[in-house]
N, C-alpha and C. Protein backbone atom coordinates (compact mmCIF):
# COMPACT_ATOMS: atom_id res chain seq x y z
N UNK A 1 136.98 148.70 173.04
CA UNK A 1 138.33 149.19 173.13
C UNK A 1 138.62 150.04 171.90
N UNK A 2 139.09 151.45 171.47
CA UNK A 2 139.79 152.04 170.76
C UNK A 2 141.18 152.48 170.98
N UNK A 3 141.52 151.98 170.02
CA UNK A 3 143.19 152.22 169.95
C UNK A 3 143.22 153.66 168.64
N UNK A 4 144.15 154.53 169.71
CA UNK A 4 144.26 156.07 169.28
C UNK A 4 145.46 155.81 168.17
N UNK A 5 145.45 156.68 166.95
CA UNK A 5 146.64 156.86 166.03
C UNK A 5 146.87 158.23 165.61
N UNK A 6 148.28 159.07 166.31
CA UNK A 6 148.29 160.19 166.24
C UNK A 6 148.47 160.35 164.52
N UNK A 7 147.85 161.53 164.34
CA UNK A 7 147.82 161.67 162.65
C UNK A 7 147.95 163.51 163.02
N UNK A 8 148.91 163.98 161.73
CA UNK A 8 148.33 164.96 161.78
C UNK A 8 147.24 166.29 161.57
N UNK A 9 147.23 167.30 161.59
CA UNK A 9 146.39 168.15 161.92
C UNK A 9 145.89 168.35 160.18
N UNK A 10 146.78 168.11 159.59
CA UNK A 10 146.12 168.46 157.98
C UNK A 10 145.68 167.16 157.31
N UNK A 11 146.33 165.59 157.60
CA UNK A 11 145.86 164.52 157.75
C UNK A 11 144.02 164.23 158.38
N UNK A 12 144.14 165.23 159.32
CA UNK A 12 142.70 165.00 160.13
C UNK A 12 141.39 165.80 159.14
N UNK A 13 142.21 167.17 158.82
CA UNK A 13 141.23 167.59 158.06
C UNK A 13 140.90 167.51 157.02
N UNK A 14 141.84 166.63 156.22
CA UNK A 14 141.74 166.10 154.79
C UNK A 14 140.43 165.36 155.22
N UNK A 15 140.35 164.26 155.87
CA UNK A 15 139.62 162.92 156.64
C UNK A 15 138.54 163.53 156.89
N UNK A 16 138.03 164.55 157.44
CA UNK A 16 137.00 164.92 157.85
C UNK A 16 136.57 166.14 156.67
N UNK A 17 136.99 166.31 156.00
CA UNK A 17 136.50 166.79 154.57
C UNK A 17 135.71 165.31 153.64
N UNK A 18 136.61 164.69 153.86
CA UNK A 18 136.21 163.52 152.94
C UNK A 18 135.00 162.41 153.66
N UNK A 19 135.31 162.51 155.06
CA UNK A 19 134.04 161.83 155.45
C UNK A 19 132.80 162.28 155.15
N UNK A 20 132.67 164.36 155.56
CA UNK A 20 131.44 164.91 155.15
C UNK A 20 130.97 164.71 153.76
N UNK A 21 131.97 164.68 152.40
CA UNK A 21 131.64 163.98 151.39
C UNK A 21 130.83 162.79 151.22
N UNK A 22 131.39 161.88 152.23
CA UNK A 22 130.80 160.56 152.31
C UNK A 22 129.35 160.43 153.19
N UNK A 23 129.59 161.21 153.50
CA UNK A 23 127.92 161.29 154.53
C UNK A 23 128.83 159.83 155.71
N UNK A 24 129.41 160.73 156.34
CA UNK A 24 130.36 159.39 157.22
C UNK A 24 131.11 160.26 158.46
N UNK A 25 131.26 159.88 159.34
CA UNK A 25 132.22 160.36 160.64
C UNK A 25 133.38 160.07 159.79
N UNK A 26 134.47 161.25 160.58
CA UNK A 26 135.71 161.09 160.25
C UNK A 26 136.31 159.18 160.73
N UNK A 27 135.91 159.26 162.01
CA UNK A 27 135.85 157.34 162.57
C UNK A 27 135.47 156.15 161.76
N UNK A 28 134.33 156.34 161.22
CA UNK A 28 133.90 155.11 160.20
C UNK A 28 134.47 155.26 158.84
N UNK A 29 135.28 156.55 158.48
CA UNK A 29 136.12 156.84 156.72
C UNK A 29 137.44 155.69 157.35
N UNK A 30 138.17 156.13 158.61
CA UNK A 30 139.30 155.51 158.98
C UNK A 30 139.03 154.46 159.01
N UNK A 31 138.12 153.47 159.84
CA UNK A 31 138.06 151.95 159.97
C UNK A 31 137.24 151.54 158.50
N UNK A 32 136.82 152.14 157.98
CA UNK A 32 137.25 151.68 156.42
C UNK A 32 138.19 151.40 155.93
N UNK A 33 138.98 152.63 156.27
CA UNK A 33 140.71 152.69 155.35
C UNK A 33 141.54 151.58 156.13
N UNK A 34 141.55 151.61 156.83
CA UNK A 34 142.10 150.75 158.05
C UNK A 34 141.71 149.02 157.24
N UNK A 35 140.22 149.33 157.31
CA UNK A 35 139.81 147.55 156.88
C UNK A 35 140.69 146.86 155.58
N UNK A 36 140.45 147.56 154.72
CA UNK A 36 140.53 148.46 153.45
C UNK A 36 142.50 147.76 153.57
N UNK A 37 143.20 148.44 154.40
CA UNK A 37 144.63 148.13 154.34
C UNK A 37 144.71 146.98 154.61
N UNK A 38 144.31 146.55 155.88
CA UNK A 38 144.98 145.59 156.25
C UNK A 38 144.02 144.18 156.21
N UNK A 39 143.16 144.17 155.70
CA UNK A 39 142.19 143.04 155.34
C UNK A 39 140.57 143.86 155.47
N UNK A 40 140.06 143.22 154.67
CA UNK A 40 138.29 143.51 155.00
C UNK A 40 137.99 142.10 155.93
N UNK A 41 137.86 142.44 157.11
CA UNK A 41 137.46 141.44 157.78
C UNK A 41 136.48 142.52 158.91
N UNK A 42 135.53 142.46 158.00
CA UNK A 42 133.99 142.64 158.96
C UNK A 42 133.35 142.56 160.68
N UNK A 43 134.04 140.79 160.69
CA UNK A 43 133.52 140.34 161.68
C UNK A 43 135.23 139.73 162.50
N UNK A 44 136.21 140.00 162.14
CA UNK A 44 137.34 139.66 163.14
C UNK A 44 137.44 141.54 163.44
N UNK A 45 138.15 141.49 164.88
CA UNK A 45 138.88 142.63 165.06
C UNK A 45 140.22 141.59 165.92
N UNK A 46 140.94 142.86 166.18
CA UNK A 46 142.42 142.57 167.37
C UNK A 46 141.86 143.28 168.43
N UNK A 47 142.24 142.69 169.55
CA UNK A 47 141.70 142.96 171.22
C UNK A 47 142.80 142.63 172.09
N UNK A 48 143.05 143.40 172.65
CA UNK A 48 144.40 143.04 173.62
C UNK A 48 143.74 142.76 174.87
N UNK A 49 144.17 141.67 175.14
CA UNK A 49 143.47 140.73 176.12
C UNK A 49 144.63 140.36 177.47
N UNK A 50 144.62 140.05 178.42
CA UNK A 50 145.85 139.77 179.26
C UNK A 50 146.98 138.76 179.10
N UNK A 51 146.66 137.91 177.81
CA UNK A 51 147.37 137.09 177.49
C UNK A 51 148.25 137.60 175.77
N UNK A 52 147.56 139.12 175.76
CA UNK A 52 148.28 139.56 174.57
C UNK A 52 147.26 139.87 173.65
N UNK A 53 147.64 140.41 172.32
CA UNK A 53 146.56 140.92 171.17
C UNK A 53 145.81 139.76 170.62
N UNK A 54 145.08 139.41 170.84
CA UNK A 54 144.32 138.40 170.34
C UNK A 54 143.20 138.61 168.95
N UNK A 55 143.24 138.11 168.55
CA UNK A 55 141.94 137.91 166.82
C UNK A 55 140.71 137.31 167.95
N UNK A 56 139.78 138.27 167.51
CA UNK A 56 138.64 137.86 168.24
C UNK A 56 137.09 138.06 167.23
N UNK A 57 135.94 137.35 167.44
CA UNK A 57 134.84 137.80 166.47
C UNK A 57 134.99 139.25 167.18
N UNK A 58 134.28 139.90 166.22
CA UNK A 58 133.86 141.50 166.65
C UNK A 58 132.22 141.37 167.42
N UNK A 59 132.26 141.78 168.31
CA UNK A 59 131.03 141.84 169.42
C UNK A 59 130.99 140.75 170.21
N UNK A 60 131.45 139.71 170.17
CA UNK A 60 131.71 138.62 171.29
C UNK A 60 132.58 138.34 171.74
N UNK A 61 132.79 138.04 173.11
CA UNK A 61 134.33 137.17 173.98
C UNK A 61 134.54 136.11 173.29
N UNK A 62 134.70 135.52 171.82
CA UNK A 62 135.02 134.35 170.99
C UNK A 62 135.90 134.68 170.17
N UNK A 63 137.24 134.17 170.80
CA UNK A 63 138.51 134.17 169.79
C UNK A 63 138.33 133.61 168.55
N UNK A 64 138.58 133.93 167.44
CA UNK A 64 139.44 133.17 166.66
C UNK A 64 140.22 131.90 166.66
N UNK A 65 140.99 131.79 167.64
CA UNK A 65 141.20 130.12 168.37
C UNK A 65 140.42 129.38 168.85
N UNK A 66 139.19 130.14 169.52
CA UNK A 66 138.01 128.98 169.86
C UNK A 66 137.79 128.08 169.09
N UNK A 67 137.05 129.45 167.68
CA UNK A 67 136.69 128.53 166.76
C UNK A 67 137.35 127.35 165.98
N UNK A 68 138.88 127.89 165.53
CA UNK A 68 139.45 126.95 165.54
C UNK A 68 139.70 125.39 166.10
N UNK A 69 139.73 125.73 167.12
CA UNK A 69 139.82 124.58 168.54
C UNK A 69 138.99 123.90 168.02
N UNK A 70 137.56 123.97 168.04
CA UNK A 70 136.47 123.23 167.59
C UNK A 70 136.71 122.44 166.50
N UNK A 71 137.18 123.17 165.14
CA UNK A 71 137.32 122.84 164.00
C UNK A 71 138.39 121.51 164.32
N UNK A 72 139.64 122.02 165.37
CA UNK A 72 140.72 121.17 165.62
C UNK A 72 139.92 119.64 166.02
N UNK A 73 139.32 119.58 166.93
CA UNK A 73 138.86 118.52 167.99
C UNK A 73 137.59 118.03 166.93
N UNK A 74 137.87 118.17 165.87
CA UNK A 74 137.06 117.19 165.16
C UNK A 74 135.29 117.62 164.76
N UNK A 75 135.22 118.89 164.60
CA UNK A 75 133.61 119.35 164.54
C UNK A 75 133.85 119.52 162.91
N UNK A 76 132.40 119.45 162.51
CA UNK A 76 132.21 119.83 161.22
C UNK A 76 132.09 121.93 161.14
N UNK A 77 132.44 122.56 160.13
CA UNK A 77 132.02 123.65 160.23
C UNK A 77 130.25 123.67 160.64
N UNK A 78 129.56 123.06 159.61
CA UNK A 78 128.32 123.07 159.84
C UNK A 78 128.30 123.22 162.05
N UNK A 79 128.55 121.97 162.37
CA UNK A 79 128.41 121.48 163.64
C UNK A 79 128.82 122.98 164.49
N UNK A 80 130.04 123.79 163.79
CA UNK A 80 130.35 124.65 164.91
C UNK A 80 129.29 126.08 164.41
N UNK A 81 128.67 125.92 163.37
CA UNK A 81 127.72 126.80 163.66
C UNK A 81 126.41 126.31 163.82
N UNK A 82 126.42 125.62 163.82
CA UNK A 82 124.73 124.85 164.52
C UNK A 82 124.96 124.30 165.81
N UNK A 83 125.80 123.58 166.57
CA UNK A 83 125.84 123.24 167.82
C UNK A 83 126.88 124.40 169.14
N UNK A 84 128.10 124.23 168.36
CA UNK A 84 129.11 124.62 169.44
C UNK A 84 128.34 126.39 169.79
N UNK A 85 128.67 127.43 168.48
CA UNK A 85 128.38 128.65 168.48
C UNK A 85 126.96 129.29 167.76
N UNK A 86 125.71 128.69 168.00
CA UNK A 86 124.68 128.92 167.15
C UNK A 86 124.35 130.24 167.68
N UNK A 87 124.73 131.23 167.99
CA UNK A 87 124.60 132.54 168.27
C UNK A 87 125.28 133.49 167.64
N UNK A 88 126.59 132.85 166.95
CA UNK A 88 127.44 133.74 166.44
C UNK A 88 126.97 133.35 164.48
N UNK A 89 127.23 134.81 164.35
CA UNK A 89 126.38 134.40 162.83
C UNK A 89 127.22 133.48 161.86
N UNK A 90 126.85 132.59 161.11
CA UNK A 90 127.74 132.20 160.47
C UNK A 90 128.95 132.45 159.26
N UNK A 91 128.60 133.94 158.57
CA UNK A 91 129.52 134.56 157.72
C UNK A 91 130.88 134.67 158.91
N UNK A 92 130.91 134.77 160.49
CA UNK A 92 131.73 135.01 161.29
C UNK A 92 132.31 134.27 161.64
N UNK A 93 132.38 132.88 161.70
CA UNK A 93 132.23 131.36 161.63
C UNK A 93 133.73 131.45 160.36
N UNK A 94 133.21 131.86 159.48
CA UNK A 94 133.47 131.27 158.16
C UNK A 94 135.07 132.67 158.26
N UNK A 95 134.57 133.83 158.52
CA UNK A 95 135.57 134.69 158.36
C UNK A 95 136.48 134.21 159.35
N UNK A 96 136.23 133.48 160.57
CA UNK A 96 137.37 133.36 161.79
C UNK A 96 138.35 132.20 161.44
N UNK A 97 137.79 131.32 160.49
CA UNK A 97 138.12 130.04 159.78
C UNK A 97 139.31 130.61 159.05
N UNK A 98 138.80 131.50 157.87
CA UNK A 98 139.52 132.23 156.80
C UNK A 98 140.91 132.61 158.07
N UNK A 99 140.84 133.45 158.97
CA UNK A 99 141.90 134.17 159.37
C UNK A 99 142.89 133.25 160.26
N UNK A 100 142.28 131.78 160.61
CA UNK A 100 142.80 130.90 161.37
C UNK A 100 143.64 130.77 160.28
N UNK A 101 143.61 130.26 158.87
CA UNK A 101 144.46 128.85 158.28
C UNK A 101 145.03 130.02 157.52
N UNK A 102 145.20 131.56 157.61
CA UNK A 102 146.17 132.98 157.12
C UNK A 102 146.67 133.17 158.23
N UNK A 103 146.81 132.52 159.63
CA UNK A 103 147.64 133.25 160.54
C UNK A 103 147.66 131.82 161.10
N UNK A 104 147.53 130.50 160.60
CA UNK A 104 147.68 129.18 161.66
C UNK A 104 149.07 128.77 162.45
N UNK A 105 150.14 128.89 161.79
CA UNK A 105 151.11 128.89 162.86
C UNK A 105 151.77 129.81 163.73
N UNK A 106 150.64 130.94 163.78
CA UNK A 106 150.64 131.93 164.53
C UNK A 106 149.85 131.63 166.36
N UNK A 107 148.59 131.08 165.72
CA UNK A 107 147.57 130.57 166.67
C UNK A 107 147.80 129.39 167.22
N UNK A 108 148.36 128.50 166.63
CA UNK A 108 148.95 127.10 166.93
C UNK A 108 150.23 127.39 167.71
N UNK A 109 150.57 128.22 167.92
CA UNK A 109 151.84 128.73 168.76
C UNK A 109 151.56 129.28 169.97
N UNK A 110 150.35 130.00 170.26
CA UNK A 110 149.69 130.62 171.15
C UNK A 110 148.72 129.44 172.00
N UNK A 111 148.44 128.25 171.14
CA UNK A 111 147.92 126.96 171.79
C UNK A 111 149.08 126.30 172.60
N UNK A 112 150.32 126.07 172.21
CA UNK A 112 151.30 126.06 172.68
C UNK A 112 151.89 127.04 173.66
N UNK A 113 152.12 127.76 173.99
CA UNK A 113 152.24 128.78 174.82
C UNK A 113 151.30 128.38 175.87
N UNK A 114 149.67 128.22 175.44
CA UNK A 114 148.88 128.45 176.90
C UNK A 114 149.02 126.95 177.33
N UNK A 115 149.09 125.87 176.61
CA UNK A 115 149.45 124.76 177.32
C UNK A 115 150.22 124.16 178.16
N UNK A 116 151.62 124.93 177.52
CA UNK A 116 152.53 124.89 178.35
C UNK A 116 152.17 125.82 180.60
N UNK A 117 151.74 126.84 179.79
CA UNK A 117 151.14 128.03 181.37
C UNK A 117 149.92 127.03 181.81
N UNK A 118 149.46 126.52 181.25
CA UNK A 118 147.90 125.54 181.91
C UNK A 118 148.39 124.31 182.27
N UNK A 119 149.61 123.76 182.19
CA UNK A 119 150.44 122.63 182.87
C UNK A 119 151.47 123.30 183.98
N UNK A 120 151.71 124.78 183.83
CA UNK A 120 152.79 125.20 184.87
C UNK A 120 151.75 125.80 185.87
N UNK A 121 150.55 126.36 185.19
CA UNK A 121 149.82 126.73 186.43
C UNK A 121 149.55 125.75 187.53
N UNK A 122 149.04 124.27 187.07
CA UNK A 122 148.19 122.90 187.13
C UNK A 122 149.85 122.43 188.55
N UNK A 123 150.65 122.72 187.98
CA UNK A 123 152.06 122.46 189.28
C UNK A 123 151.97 123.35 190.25
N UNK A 124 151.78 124.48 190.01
CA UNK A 124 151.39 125.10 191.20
C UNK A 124 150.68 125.22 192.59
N UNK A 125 149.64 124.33 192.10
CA UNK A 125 148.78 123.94 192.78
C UNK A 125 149.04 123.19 193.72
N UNK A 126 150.34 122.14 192.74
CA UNK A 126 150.21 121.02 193.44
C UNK A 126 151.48 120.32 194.38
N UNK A 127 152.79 121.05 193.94
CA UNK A 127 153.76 121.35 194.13
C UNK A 127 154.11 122.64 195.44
N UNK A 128 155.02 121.92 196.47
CA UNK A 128 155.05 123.13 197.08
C UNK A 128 156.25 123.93 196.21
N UNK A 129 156.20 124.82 196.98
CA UNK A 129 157.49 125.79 196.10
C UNK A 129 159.16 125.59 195.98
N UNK A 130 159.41 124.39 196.71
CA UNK A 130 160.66 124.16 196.43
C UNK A 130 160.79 122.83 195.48
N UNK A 131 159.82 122.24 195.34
CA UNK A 131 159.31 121.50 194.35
C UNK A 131 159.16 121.89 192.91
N UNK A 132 158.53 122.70 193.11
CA UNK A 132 158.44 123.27 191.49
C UNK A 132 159.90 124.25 191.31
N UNK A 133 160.33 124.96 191.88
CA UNK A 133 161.60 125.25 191.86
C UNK A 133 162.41 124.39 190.87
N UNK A 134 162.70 122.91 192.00
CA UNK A 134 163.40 121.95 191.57
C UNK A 134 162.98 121.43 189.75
N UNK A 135 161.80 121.52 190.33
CA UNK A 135 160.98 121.14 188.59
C UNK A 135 161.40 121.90 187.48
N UNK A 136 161.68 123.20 187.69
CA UNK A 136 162.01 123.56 186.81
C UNK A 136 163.63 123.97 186.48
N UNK A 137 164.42 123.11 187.17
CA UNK A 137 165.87 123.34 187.09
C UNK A 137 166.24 124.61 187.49
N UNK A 138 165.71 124.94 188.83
CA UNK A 138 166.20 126.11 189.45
C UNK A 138 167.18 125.48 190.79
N UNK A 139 167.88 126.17 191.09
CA UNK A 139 168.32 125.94 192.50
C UNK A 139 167.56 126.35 193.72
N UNK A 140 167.41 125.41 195.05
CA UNK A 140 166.73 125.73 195.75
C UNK A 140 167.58 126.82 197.61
């Protein structure tokens, strides 16, 4: 996924003066500067996902909350990079950790959120529709 940022035309060519300096695409000077601003985090990016912008490792479908989760339900770090995620490298492990307990009642809110939708979905199922209606203090 790339997310576009209009800049302008003398902005661009400053950037691409300075990348050719750098022996660098104008693209890799920005997600420097970019890293650079808003954290050096290597191995997290943001991914907008259907449930919203999510913190995710960079190159795998593994949130940031996964790892967490794990950490939550009682794993050792060691354990979540030797058992749960032994594919994902462990500096990534360690950086998703870092960005969990700098954004935790952010993510712990979003655990909340899907729990709540993974108990309203779970009625759906099971509930006909004037049932869950009722369930949820609607009029039928």
């Amino acid at each position: 996924m790339s997310i576009m940022i209009p800049i302008s035309s003398e902005t661009y060519r400053l950037l691409k003066r300075r990348a050719t300096e750098a022996n660098a695409t104008p693209e890799q000077l920005a997600e420097a500067a970019i890293r650079l601003q808003f954290g050096n985090t290597p191995h997290i990016e943001q991914r907008d996902t259907p449930a919203g912008p999510r913190a995710m490792i960079r190159g795998t479908r593994v949130a940031v909350a996964h790892v967490a989760g794990f950490l939550d339900g009682g794993f050792s770090v060691e354990e979540i990079v030797s058992e749960a995620l032994p594919d994902v490298p462990p500096a990534a492990i360690y950086e998703a950790l870092a960005y969990y307990y700098e954004h935790q009642a952010e993510i712990e809110a979003d655990w909340a959120a899907n729990e709540q939708e993974a108990g309203l979905a779970e009625l759906r199922q099971q509930l006909l529709p004037e049932q869950l209606a009722r369930f949820r203090g609607q009029t039928v």
